[in-house]
PDB file of N, CA and C in Angstrom:
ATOM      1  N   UNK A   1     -93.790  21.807  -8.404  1.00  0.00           N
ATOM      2  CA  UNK A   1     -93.027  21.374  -7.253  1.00  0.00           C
ATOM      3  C   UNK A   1     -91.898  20.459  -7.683  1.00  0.00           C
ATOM      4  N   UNK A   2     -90.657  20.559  -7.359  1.00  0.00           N
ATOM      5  CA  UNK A   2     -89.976  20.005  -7.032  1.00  0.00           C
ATOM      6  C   UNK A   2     -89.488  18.757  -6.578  1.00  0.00           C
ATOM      7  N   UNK A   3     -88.724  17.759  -6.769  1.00  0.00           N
ATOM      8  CA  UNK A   3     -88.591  16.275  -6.403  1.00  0.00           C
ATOM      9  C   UNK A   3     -87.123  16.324  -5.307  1.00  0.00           C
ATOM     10  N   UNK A   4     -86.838  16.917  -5.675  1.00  0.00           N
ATOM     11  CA  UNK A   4     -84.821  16.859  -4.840  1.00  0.00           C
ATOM     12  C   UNK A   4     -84.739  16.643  -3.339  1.00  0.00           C
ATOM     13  N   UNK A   5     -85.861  17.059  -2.541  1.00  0.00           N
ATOM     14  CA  UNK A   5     -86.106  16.855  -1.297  1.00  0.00           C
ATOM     15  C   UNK A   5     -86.673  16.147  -1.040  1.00  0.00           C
ATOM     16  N   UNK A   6     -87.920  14.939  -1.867  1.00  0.00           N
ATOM     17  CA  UNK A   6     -88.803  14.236  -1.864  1.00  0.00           C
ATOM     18  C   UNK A   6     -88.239  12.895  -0.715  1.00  0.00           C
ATOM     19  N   UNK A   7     -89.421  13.043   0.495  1.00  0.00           N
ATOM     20  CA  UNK A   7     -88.860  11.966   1.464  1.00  0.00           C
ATOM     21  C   UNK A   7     -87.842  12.319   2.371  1.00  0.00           C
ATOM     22  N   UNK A   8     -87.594  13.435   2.708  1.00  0.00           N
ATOM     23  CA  UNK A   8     -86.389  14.518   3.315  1.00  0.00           C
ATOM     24  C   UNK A   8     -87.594  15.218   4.423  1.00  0.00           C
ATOM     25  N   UNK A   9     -87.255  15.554   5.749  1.00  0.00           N
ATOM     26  CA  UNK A   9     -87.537  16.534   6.245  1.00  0.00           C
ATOM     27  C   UNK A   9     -86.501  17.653   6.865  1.00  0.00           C
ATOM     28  N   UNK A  10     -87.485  18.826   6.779  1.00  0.00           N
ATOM     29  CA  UNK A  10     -86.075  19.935   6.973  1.00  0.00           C
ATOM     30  C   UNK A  10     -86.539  20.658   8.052  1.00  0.00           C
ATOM     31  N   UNK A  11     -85.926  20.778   9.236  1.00  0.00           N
ATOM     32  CA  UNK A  11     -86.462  21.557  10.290  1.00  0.00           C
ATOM     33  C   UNK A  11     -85.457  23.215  10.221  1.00  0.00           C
ATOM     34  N   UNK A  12     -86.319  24.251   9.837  1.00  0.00           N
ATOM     35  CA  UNK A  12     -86.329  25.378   9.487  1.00  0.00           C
ATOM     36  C   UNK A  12     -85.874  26.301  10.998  1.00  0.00           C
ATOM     37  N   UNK A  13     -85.421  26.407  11.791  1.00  0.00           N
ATOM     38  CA  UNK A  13     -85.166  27.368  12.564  1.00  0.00           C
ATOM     39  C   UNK A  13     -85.443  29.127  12.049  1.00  0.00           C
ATOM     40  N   UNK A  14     -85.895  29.864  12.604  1.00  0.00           N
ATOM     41  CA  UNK A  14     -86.318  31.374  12.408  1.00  0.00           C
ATOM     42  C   UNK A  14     -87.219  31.186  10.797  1.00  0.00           C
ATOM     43  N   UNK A  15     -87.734  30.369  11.058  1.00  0.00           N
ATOM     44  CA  UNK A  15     -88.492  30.223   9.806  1.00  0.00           C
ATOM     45  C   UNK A  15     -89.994  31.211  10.036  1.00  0.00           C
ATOM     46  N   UNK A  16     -90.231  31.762  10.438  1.00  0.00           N
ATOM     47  CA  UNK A  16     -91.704  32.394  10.426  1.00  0.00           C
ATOM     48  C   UNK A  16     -91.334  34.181   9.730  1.00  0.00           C
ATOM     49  N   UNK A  17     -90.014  34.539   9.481  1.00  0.00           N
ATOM     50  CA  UNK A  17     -89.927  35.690   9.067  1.00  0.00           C
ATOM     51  C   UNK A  17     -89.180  35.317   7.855  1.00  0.00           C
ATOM     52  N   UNK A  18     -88.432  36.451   7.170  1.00  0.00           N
ATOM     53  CA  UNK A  18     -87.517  36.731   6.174  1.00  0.00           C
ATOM     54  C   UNK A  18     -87.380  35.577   5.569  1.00  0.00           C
ATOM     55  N   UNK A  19     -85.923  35.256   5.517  1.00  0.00           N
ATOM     56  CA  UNK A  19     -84.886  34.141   4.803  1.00  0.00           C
ATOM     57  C   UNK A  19     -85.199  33.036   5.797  1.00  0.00           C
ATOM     58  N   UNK A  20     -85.714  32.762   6.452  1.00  0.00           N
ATOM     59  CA  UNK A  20     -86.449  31.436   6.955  1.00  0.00           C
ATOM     60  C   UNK A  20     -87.697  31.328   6.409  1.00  0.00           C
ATOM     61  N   UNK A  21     -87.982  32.421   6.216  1.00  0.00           N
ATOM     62  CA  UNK A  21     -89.284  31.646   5.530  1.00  0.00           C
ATOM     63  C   UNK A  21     -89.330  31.485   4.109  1.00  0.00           C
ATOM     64  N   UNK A  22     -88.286  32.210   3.507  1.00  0.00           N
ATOM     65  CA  UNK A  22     -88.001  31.851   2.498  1.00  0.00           C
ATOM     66  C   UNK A  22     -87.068  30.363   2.128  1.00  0.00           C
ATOM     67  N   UNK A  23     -86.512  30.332   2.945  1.00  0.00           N
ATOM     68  CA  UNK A  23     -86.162  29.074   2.824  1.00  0.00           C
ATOM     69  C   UNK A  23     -86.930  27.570   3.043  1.00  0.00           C
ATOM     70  N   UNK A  24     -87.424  28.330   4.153  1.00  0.00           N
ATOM     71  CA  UNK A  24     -88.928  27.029   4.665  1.00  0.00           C
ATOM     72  C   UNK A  24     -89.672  26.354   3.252  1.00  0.00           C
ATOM     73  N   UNK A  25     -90.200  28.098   2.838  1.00  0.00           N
ATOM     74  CA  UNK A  25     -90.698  27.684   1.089  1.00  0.00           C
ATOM     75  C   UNK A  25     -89.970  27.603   0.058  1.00  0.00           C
ATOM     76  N   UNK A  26     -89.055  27.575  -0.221  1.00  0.00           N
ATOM     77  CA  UNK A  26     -87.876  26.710  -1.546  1.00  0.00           C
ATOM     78  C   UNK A  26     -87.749  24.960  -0.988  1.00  0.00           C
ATOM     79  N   UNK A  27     -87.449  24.559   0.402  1.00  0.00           N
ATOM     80  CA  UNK A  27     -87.644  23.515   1.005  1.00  0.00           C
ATOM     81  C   UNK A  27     -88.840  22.392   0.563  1.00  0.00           C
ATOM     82  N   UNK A  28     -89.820  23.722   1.000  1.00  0.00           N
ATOM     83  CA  UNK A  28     -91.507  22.727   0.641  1.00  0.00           C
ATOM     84  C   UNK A  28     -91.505  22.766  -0.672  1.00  0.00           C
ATOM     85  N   UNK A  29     -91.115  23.835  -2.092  1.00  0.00           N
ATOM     86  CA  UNK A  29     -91.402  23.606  -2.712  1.00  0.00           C
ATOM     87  C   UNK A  29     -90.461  22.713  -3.577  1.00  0.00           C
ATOM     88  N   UNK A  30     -89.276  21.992  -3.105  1.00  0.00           N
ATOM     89  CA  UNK A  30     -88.865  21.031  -3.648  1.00  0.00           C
ATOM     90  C   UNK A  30     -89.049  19.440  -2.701  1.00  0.00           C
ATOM     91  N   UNK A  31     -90.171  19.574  -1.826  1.00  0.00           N
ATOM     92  CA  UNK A  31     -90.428  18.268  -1.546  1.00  0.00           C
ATOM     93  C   UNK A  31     -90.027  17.970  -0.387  1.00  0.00           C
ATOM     94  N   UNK A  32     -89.618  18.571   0.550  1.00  0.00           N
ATOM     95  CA  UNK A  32     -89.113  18.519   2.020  1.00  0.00           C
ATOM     96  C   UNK A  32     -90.229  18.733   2.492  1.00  0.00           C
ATOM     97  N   UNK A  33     -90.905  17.845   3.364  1.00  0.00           N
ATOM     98  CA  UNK A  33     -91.598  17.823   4.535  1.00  0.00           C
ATOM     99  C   UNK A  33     -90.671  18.953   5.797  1.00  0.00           C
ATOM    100  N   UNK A  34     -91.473  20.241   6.166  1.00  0.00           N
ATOM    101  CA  UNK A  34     -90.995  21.300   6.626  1.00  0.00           C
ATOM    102  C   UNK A  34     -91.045  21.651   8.233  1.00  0.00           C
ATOM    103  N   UNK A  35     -89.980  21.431   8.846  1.00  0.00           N
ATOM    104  CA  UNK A  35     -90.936  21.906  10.091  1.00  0.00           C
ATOM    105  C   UNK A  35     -90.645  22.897  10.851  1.00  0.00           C
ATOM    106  N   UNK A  36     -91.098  23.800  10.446  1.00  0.00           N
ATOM    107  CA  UNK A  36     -91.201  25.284  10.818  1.00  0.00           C
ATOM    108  C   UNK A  36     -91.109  25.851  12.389  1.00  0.00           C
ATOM    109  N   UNK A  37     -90.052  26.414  12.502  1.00  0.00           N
ATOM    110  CA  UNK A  37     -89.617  26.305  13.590  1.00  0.00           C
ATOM    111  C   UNK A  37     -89.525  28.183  14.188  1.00  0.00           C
ATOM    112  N   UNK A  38     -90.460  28.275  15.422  1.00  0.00           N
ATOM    113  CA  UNK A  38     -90.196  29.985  15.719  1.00  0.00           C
ATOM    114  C   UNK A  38     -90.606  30.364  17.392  1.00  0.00           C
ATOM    115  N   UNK A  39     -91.341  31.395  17.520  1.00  0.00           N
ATOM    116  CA  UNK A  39     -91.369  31.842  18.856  1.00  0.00           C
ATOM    117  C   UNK A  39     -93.020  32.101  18.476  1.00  0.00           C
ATOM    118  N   UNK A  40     -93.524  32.667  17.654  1.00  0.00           N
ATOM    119  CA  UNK A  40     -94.590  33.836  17.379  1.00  0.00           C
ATOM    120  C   UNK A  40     -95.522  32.723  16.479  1.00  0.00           C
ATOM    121  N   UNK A  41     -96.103  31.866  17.505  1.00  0.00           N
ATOM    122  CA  UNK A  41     -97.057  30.901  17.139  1.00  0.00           C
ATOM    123  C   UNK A  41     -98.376  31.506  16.037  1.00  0.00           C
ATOM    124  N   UNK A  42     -98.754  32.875  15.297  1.00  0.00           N
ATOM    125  CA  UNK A  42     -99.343  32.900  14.948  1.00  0.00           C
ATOM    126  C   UNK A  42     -98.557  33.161  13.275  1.00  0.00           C
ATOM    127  N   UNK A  43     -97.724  33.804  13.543  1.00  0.00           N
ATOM    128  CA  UNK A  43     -96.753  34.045  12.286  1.00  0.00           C
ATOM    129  C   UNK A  43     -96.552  32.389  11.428  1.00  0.00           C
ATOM    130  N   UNK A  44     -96.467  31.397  12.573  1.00  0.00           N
ATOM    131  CA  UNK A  44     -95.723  30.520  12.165  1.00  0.00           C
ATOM    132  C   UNK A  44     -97.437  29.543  11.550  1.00  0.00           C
ATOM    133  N   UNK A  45     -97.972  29.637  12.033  1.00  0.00           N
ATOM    134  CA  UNK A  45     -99.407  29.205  11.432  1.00  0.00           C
ATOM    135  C   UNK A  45     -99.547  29.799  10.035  1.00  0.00           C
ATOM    136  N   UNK A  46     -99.193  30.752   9.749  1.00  0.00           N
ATOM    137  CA  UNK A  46     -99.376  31.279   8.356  1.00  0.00           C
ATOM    138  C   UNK A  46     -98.452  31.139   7.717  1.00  0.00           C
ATOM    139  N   UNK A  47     -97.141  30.989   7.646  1.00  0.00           N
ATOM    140  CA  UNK A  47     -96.108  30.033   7.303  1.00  0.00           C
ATOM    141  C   UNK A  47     -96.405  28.664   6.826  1.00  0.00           C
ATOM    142  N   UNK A  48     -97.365  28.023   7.686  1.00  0.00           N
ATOM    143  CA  UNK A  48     -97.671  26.763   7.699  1.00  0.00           C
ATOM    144  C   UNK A  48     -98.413  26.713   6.707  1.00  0.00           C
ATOM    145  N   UNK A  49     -99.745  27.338   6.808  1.00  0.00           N
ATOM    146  CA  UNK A  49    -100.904  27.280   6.307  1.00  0.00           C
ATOM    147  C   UNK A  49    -100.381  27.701   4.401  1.00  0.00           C
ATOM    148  N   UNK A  50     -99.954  28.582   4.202  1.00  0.00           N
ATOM    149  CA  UNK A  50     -98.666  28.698   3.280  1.00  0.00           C
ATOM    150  C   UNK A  50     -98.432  27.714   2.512  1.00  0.00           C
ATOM    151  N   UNK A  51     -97.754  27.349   2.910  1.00  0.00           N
ATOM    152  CA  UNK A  51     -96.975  26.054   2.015  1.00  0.00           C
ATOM    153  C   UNK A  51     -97.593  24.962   1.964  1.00  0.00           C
ATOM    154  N   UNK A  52     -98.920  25.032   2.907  1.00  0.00           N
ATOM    155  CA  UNK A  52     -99.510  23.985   2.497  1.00  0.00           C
ATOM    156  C   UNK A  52    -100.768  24.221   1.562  1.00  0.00           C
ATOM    157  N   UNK A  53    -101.018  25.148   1.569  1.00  0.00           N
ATOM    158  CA  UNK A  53    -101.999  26.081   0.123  1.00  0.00           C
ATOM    159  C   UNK A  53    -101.087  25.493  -1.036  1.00  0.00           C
ATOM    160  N   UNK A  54     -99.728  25.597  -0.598  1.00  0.00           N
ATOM    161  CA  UNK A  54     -99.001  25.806  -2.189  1.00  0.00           C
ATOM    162  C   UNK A  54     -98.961  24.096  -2.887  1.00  0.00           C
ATOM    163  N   UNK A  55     -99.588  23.178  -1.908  1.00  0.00           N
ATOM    164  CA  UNK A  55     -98.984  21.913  -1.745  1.00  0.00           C
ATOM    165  C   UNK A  55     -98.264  21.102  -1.479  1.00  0.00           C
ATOM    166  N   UNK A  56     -97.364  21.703   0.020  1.00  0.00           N
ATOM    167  CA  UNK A  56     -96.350  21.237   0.060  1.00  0.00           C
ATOM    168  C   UNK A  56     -96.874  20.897   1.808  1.00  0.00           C
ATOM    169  N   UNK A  57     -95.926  19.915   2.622  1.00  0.00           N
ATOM    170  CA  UNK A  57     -95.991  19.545   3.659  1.00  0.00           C
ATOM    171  C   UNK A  57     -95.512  20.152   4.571  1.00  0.00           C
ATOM    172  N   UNK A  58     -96.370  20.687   5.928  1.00  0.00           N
ATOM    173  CA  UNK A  58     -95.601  21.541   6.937  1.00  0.00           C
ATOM    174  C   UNK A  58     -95.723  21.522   8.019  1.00  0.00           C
ATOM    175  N   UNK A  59     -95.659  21.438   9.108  1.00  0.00           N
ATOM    176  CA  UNK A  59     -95.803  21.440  10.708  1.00  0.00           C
ATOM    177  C   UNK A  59     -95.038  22.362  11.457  1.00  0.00           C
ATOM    178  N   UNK A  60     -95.462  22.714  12.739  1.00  0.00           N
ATOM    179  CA  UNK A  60     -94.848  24.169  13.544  1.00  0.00           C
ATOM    180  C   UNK A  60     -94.054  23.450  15.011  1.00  0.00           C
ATOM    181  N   UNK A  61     -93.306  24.072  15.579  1.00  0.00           N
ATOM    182  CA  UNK A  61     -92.223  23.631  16.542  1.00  0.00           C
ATOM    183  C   UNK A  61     -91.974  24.981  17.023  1.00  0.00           C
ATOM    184  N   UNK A  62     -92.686  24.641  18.402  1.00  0.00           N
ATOM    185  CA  UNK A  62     -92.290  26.353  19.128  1.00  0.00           C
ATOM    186  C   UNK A  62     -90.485  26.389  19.666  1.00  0.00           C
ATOM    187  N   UNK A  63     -90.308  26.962  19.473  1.00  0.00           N
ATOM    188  CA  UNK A  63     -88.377  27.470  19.825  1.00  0.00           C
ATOM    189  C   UNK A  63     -88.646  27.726  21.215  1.00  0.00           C
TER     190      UNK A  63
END
């Protein structure tokens, strides 16, 4: 993991698919506290659950 984001949070819009969620996870994995942001509350749980397996910090925000 990553330090460059350390103490940063990044609120992710369309983060539960594609290039949001790819971005969500480059985010977490340089240290951004993430907050995952979508419509499809179950997508976005596994998003979550995700990055926080990987060790990184995450929370969900329904759109």
């Amino acid at each position: 993991m990553g330090e460059r984001l350390h103490n940063k949070t990044a609120l992710v819009t369309g983060s539960t698919s594609n290039i949001g969620r790819a971005i969500a996870e480059a985010f977490a994995a340089e240290g951004a506290h993430v907050i995952v942001s979508g419509r499809d509350r179950e997508r976005a749980a596994r998003v979550v659950e995700g990055i926080r397996a990987a060790g990184g910090r995450a929370d969900f925000l329904v759109a």
